[in-house]
N, C-alpha and C. Protein backbone atom coordinates (compact mmCIF):
# COMPACT_ATOMS: atom_id res chain seq x y z
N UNK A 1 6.84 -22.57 6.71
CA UNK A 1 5.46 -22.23 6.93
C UNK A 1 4.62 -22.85 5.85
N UNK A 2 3.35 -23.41 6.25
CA UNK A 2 2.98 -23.99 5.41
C UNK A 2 1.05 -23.16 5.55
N UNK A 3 0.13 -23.15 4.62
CA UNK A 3 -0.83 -22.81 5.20
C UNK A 3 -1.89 -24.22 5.21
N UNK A 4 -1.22 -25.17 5.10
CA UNK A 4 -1.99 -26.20 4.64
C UNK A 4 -2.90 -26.65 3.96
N UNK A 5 -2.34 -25.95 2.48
CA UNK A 5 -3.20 -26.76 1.50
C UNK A 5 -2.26 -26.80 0.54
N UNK A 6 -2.60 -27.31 -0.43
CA UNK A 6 -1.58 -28.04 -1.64
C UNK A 6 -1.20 -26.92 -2.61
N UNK A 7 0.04 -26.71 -2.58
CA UNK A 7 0.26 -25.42 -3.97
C UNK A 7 1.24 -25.77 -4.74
N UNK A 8 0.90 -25.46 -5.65
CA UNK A 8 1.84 -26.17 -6.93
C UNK A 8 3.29 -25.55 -6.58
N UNK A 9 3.59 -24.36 -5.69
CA UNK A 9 4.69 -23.82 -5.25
C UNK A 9 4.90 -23.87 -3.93
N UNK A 10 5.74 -24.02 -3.19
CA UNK A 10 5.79 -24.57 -1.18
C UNK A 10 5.44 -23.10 -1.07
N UNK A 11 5.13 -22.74 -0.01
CA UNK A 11 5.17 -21.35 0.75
C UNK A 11 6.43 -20.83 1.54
N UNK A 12 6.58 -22.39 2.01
CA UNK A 12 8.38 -22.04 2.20
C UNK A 12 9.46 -20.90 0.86
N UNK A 13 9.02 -21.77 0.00
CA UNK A 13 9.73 -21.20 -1.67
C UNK A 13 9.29 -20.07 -1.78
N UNK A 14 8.42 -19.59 -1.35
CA UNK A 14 8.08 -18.08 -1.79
C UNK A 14 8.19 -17.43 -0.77
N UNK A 15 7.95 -17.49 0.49
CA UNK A 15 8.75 -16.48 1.32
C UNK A 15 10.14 -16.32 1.47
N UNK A 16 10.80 -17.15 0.93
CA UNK A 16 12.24 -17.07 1.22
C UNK A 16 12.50 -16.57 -0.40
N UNK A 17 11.69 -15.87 -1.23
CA UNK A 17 12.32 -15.06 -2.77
C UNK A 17 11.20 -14.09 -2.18
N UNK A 18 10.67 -13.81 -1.24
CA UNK A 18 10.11 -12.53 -1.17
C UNK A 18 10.74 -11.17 -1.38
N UNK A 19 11.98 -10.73 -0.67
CA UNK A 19 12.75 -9.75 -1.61
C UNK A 19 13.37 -9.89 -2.49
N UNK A 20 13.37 -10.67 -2.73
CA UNK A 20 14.20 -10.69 -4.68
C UNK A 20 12.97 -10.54 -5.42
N UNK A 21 11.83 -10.87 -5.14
CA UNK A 21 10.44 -10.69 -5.90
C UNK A 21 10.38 -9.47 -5.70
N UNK A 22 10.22 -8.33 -4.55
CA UNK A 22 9.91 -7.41 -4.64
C UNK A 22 10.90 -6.72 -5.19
N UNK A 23 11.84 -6.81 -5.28
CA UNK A 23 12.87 -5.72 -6.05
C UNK A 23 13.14 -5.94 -7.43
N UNK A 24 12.30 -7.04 -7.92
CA UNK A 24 11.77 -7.68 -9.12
C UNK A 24 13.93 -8.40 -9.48
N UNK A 25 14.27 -8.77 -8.50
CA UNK A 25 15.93 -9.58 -9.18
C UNK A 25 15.81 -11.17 -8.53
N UNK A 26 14.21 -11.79 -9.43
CA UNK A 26 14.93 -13.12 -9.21
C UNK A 26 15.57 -13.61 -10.74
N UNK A 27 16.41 -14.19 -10.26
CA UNK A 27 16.95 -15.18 -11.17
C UNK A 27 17.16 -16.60 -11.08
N UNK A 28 16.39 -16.95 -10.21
CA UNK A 28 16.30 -18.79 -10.33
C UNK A 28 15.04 -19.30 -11.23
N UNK A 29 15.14 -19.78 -11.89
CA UNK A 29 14.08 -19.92 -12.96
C UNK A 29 13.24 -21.13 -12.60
N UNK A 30 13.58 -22.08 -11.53
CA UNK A 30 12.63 -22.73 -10.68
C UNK A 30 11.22 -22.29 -10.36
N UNK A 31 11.33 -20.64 -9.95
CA UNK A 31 10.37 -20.42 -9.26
C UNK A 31 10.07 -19.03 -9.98
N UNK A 32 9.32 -18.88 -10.97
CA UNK A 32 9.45 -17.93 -11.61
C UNK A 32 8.04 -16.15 -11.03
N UNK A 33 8.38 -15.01 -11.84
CA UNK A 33 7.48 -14.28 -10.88
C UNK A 33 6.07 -14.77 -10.84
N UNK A 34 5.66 -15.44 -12.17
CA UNK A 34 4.05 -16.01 -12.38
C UNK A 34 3.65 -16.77 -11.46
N UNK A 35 4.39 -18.16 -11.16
CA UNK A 35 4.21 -18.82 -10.18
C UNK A 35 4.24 -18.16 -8.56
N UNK A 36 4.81 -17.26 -8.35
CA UNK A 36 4.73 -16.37 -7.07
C UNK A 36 3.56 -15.95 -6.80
N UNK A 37 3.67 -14.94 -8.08
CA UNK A 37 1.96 -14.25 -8.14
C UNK A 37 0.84 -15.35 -8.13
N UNK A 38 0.66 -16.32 -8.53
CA UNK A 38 -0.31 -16.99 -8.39
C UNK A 38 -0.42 -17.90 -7.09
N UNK A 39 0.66 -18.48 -6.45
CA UNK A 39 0.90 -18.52 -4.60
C UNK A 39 0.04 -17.48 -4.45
N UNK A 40 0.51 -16.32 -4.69
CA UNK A 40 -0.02 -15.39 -3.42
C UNK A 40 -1.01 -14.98 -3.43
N UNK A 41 -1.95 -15.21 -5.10
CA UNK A 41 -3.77 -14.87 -5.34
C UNK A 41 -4.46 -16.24 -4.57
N UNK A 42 -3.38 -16.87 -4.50
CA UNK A 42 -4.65 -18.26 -3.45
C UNK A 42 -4.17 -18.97 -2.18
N UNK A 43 -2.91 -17.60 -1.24
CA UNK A 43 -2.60 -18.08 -0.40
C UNK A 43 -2.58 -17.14 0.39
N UNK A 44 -3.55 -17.07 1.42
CA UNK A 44 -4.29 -15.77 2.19
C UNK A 44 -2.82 -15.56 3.25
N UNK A 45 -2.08 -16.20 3.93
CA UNK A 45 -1.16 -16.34 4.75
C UNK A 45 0.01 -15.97 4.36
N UNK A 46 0.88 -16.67 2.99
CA UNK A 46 1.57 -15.99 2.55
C UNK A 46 1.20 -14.53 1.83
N UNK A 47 0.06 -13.80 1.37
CA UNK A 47 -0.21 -12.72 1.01
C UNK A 47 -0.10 -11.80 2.19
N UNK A 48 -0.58 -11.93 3.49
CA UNK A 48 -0.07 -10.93 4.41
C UNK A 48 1.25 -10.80 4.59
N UNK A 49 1.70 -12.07 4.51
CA UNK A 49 3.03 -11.63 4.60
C UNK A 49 4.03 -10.79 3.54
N UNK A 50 3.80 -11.29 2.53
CA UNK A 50 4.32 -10.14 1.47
C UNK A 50 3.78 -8.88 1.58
N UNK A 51 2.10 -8.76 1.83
CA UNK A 51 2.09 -7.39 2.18
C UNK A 51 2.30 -6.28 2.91
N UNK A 52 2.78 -7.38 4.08
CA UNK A 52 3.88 -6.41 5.11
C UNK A 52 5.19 -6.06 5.02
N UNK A 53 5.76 -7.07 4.42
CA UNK A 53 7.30 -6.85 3.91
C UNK A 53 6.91 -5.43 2.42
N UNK A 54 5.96 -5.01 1.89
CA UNK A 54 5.89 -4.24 0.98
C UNK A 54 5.97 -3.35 2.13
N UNK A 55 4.67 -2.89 2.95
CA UNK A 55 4.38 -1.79 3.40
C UNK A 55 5.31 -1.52 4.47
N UNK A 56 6.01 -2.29 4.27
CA UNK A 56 7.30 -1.53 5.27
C UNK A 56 8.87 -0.85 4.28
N UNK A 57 8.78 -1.37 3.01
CA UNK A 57 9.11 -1.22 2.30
C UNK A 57 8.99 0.90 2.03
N UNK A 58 7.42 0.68 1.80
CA UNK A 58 6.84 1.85 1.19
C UNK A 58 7.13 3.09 2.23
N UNK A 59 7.04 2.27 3.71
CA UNK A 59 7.29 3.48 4.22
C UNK A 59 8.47 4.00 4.39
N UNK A 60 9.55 2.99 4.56
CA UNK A 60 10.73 3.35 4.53
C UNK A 60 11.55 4.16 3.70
N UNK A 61 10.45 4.30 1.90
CA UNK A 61 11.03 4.31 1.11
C UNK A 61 10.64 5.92 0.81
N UNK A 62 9.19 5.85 1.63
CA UNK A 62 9.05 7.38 1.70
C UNK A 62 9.31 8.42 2.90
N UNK A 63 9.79 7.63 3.90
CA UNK A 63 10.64 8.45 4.59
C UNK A 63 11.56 8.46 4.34
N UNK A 64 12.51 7.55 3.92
CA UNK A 64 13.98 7.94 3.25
C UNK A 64 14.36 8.52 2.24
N UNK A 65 13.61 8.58 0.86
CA UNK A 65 13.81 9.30 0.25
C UNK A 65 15.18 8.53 -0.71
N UNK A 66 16.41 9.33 -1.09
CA UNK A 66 17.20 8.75 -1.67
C UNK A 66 18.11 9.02 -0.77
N UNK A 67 18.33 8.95 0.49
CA UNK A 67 19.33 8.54 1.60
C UNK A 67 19.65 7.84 1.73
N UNK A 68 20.90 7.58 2.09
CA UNK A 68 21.28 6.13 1.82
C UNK A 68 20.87 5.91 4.16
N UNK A 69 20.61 5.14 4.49
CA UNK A 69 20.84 4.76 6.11
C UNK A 69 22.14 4.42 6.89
N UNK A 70 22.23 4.72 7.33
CA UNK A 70 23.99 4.16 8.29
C UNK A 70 23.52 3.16 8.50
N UNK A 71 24.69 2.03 8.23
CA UNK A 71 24.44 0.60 8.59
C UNK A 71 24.01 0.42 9.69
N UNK A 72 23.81 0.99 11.43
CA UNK A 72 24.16 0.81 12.36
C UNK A 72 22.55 0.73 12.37
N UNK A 73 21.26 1.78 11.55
CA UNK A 73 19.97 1.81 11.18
C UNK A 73 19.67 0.64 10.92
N UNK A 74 20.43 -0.17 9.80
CA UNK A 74 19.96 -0.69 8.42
C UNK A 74 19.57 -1.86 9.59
N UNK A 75 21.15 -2.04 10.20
CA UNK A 75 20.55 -3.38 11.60
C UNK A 75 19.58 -3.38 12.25
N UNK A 76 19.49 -2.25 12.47
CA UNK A 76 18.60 -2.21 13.51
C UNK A 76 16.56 -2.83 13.24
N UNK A 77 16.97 -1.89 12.09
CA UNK A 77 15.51 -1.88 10.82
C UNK A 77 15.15 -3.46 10.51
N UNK A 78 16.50 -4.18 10.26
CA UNK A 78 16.35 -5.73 9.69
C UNK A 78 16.29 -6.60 10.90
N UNK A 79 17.02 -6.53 12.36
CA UNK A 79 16.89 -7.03 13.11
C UNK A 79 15.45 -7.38 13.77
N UNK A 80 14.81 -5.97 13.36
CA UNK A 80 13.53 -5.70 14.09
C UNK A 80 11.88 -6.39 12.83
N UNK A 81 12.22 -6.15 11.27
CA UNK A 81 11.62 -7.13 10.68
C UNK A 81 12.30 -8.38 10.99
N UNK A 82 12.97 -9.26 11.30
CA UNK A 82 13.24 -10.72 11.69
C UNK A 82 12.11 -10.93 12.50
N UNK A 83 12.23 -9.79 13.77
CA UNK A 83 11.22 -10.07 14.91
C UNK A 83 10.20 -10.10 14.63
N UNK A 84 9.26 -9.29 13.97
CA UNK A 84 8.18 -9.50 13.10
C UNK A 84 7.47 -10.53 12.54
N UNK A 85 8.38 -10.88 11.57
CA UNK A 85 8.24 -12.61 10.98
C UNK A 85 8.47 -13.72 11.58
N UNK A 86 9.00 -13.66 12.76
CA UNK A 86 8.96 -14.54 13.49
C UNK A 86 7.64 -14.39 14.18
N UNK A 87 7.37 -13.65 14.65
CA UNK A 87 6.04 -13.59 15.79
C UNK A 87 5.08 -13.84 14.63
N UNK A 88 4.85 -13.12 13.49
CA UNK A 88 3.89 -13.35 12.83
C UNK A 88 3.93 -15.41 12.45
N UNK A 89 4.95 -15.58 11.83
CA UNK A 89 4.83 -17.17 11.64
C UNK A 89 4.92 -17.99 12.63
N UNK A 90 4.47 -17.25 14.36
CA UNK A 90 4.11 -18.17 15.11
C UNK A 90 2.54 -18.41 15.69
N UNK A 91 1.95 -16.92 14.93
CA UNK A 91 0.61 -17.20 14.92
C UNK A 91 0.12 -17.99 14.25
């Protein structure tokens, strides 16, 4: 995905460390959290998208609580954000 304009970081590169950013465990030093954060203060396209992968995050995190999910959920939950990001990166 690109939003078409020039960023010192691809947008490709930062949606694909979007959860390792949010769970704050990157460790590739290529692409560090500064450079993320600054993608995402001047990239209106990739910013929705991280802010949906948060707020699904948040809710999950406050309906679950410290439960762990049966895997059979966890699929279901991840199968169904795939679908998401796909439809969204075909608008």
């Amino acid at each position: 995905m690109s939003c078409g304009r020039p960023h010192d970081t691809d947008c490709a590169d930062v949606l694909d460390r979007v959860y390792v950013f949010l769970d704050h465990e990157m460790d590739d030093a290529s692409v560090s959290y500064a450079k993320i954060e600054e993608h995402l203060d001047e990239c209106a396209p990739c910013l929705r998208k991280y802010d949906l992968e948060r707020a699904v995050r948040a809710v999950v995190q406050r309906s679950c609580g410290c439960e762990h999910a049966p895997e059979e959920l966890r699929e279901k939950v991840l199968t169904k954000i795939r679908a998401v990001r796909v439809q969204i990166d075909e608008e």
